[in-house]
Protein backbone atom coordinates (compact mmCIF):
# COMPACT_ATOMS: atom_id res chain seq x y z
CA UNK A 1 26.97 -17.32 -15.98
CA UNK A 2 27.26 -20.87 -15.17
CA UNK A 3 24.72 -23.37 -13.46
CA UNK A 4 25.99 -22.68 -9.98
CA UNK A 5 26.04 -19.21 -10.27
CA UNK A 6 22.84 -18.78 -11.89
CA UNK A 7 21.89 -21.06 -8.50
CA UNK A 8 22.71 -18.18 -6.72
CA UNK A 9 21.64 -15.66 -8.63
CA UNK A 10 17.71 -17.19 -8.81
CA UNK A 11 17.96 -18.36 -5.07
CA UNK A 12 18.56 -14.25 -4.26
CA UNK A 13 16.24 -12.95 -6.39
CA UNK A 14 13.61 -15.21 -4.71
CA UNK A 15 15.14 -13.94 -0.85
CA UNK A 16 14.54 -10.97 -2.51
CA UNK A 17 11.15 -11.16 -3.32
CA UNK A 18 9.96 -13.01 0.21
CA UNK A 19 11.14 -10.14 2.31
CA UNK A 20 9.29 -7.75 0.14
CA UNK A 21 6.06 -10.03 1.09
CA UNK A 22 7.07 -10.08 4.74
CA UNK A 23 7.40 -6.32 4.60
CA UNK A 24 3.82 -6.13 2.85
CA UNK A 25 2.57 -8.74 4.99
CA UNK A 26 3.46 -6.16 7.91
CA UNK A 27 2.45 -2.99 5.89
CA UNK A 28 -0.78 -4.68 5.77
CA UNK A 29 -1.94 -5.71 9.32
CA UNK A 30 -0.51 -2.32 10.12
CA UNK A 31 -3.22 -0.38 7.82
CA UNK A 32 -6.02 -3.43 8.96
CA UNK A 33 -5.04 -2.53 12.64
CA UNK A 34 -4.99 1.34 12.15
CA UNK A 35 -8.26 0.98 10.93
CA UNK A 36 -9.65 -0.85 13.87
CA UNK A 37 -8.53 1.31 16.14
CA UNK A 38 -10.49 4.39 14.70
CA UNK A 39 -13.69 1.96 14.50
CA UNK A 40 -13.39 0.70 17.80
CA UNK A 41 -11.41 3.25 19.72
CA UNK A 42 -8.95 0.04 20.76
CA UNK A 43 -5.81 3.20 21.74
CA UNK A 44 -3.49 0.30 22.60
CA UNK A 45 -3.67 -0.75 19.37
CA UNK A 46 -3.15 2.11 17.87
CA UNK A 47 -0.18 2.35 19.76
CA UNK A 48 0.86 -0.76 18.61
CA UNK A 49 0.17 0.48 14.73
CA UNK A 50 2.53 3.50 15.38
CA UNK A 51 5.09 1.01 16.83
CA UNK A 52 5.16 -0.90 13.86
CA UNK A 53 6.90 2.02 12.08
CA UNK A 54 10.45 1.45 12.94
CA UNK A 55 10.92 -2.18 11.74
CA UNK A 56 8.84 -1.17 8.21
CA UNK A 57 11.75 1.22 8.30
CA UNK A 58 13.79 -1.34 8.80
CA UNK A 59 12.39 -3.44 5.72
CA UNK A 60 12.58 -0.84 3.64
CA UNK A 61 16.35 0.26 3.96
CA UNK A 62 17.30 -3.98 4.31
CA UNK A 63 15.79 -4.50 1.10
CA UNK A 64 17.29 -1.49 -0.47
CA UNK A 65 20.61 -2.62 0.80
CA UNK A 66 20.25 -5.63 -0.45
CA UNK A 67 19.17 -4.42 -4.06
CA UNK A 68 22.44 -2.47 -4.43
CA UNK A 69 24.14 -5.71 -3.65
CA UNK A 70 23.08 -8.01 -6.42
CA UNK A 71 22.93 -4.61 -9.04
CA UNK A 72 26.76 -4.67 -8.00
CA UNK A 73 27.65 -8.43 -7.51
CA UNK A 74 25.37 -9.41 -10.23
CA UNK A 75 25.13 -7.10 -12.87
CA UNK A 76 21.73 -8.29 -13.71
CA UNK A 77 19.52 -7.57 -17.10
CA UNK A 78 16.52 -7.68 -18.63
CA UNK A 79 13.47 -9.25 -16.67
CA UNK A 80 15.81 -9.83 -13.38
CA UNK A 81 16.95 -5.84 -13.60
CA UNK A 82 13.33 -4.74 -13.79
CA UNK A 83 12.32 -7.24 -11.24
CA UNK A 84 15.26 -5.75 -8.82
CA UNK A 85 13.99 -1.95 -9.41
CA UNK A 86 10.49 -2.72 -9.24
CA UNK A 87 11.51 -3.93 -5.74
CA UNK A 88 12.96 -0.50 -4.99
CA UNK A 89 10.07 1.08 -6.26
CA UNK A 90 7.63 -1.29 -4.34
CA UNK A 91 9.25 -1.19 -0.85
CA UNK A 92 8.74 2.53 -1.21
CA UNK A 93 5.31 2.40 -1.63
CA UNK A 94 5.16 0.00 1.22
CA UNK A 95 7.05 2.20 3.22
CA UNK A 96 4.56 4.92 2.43
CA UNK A 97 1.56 2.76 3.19
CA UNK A 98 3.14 2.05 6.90
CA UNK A 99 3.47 6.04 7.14
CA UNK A 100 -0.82 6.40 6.20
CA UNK A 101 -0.98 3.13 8.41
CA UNK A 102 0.76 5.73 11.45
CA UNK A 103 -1.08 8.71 10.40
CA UNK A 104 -4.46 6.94 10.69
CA UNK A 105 -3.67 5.38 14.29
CA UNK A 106 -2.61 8.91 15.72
CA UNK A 107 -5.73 10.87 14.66
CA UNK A 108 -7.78 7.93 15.41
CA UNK A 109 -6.30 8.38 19.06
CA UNK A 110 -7.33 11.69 18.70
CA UNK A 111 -10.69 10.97 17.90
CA UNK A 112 -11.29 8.94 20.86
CA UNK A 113 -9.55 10.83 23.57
CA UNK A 114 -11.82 13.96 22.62
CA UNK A 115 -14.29 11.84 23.29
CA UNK A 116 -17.06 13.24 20.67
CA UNK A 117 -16.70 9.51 17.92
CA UNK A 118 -20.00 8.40 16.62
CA UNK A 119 -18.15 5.16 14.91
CA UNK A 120 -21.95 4.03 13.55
CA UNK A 121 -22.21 7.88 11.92
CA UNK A 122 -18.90 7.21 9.71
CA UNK A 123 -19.43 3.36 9.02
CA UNK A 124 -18.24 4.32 5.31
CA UNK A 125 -15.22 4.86 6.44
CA UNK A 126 -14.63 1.35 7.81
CA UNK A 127 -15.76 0.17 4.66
CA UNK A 128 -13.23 2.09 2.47
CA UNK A 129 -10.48 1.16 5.00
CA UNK A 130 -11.53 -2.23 4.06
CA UNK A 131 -11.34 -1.96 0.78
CA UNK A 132 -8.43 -0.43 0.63
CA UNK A 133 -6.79 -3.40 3.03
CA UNK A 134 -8.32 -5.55 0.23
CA UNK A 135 -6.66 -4.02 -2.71
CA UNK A 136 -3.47 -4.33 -1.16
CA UNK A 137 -3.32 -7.94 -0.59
CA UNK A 138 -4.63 -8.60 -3.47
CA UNK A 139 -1.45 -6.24 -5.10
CA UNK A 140 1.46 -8.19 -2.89
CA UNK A 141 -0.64 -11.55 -4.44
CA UNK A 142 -0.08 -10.49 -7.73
CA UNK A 143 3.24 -9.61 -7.03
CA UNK A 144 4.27 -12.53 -5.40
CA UNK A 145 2.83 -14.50 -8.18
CA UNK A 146 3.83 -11.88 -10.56
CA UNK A 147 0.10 -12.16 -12.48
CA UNK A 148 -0.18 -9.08 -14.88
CA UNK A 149 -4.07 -10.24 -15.71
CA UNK A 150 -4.65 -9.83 -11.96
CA UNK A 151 -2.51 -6.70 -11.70
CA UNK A 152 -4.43 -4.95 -14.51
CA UNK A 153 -7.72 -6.08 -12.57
CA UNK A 154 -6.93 -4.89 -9.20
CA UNK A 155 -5.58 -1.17 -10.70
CA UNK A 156 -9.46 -0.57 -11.78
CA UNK A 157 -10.69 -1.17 -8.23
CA UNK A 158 -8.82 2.18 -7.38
CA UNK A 159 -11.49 3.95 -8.71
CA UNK A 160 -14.40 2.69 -6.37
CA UNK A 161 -12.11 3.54 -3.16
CA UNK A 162 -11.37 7.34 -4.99
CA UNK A 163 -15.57 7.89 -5.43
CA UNK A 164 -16.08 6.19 -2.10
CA UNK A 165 -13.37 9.02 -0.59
CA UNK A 166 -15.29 12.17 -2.02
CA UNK A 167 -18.72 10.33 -0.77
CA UNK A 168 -16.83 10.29 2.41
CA UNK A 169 -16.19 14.20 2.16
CA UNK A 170 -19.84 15.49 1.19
CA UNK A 171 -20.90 13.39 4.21
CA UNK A 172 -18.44 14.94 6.67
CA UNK A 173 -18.64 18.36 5.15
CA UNK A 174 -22.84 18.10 6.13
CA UNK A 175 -21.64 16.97 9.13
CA UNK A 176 -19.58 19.82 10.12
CA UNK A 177 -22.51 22.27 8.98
CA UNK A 178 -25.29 20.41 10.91
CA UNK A 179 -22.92 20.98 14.04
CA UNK A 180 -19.95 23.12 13.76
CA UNK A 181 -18.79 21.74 17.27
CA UNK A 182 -18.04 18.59 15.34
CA UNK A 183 -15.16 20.63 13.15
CA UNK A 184 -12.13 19.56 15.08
CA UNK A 185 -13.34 15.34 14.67
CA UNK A 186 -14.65 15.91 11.04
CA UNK A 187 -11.49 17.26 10.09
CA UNK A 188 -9.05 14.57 11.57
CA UNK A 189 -11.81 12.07 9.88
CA UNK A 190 -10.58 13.71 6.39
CA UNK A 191 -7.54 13.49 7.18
CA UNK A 192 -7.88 9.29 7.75
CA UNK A 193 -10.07 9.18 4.73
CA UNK A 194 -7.59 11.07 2.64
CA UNK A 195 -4.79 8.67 4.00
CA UNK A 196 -7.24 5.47 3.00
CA UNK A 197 -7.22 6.74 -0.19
CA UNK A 198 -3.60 6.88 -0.59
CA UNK A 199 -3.05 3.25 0.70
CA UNK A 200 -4.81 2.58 -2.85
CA UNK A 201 -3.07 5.00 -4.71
CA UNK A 202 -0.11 2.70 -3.24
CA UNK A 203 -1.28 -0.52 -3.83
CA UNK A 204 -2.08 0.41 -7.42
CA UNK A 205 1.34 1.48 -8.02
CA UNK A 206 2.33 -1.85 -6.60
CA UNK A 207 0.08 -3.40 -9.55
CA UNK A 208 2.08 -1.23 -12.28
CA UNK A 209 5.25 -2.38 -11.06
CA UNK A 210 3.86 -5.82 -11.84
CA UNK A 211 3.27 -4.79 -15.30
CA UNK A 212 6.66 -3.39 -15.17
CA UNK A 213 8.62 -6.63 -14.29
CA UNK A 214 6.97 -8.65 -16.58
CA UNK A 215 5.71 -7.06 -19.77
CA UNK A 216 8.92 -3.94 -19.82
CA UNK A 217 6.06 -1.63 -20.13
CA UNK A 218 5.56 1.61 -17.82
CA UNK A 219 1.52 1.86 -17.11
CA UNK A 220 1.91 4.92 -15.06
CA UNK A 221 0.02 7.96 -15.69
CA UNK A 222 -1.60 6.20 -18.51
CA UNK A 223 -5.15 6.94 -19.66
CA UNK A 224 -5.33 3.22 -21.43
CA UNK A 225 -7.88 0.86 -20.55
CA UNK A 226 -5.11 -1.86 -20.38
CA UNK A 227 -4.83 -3.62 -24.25
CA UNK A 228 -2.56 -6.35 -24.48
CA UNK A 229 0.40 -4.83 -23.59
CA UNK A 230 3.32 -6.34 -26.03
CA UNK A 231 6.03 -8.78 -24.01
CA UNK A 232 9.61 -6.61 -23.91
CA UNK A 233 12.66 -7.87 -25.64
CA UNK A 234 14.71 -9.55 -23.52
């Protein structure tokens, strides 16, 4: 490949990657805004959240469009072929996040048209949603800077939002015994925690894929504690 085409090439890889943070950057104030509406029963944004869908949609099938492209054009390998299916892999997950993002907003409409919300009794859940926000931005960072030491950092903070998600369960489950009236709210509330805890499931595969582009190594479903994970052959 010559200098101008190799121009190219790099200059579409990078388009590449910043639409993948735009779509995150969405993704992301989609899930932050989802979880403001169930803590401050704000319904207008929540029906702004479920809005949001179609163009994360939009991203998503774009990006892939645009990954087929360069695979055919381009015929890329090593480091720029994982980089391009990590970005297939990653807009999925994205895509996914958007859908907990929507789920979240509807039952956190729900919520507040029943009427029955005690925001101050589920404060946790803010605070997971928070976390989970967190963890994500701190994934599309990594990606965007494609930092493997930061990647490998951020994929141990899914643990704290997985133990703060069963906290969240024993609480609600006490809940719905102390007052069985409460069964209809407590349940949609699992249903939002379960989806919080998802949004990290996401953003940790996110991580992985960083792993992925960089190292050639698959982390997934992997028990290791991270050791130096050997460069791939290029």
């Amino acid at each position: 490949m010559n200098d101008h085409l190799s121009k190219q090439f790099d200059n579409e890889l990078e388009a590449l990657r910043s639409q993948v943070l735009q779509m995150g950057g969405l993704v992301e104030a989609q899930v932050r805004g989802a979880i403001q509406a169930f803590s401050n029963g704000n319904l207008s944004l929540a029906d702004q959240v479920v809005e949001t869908e179609t163009r994360v949609n939009t991203f998503e099938v774009d990006i892939d469009t645009d990954c087929s492209q360069i695979i055919v054009k381009r015929q890329p390998a090593a480091t720029d072929l994982r980089l391009i299916m990590a970005v297939t892999k990653t807009v999925t997950d994205l895509e996914r996040i958007g859908d907990e993002a929507h789920k979240i907003a509807r039952m956190a409409r729900q919520i507040h048209e029943r009427g029955v919300a005690d925001s101050g009794r589920f404060a946790n859940i803010r605070h997971t949603g928070d976390a989970a926000v967190n963890m994500l931005r701190q994934a599309l960072d990594a990606f965007a800077r494609l930092d493997v030491q930061d990647a490998m950092r951020i994929i141990t903070e899914d643990r704290a939002i997985d133990i703060e998600f069963k906290s969240v369960i024993r609480q609600l489950i006490t809940y719905m015994m102390e007052d069985p009236r409460t069964i209809s709210t407590a349940l949609d509330i699992i249903w939002i925690a379960k989806a919080i805890e998802r949004i990290g499931d996401h953003a940790k595969n996110i991580c992985e894929y960083v792993i992925y582009i960089v190292k050639g190594t698959d982390v997934r479903h992997t028990k290791v504690q991270f050791p130096e994970v050997q460069p791939a052959k290029v």
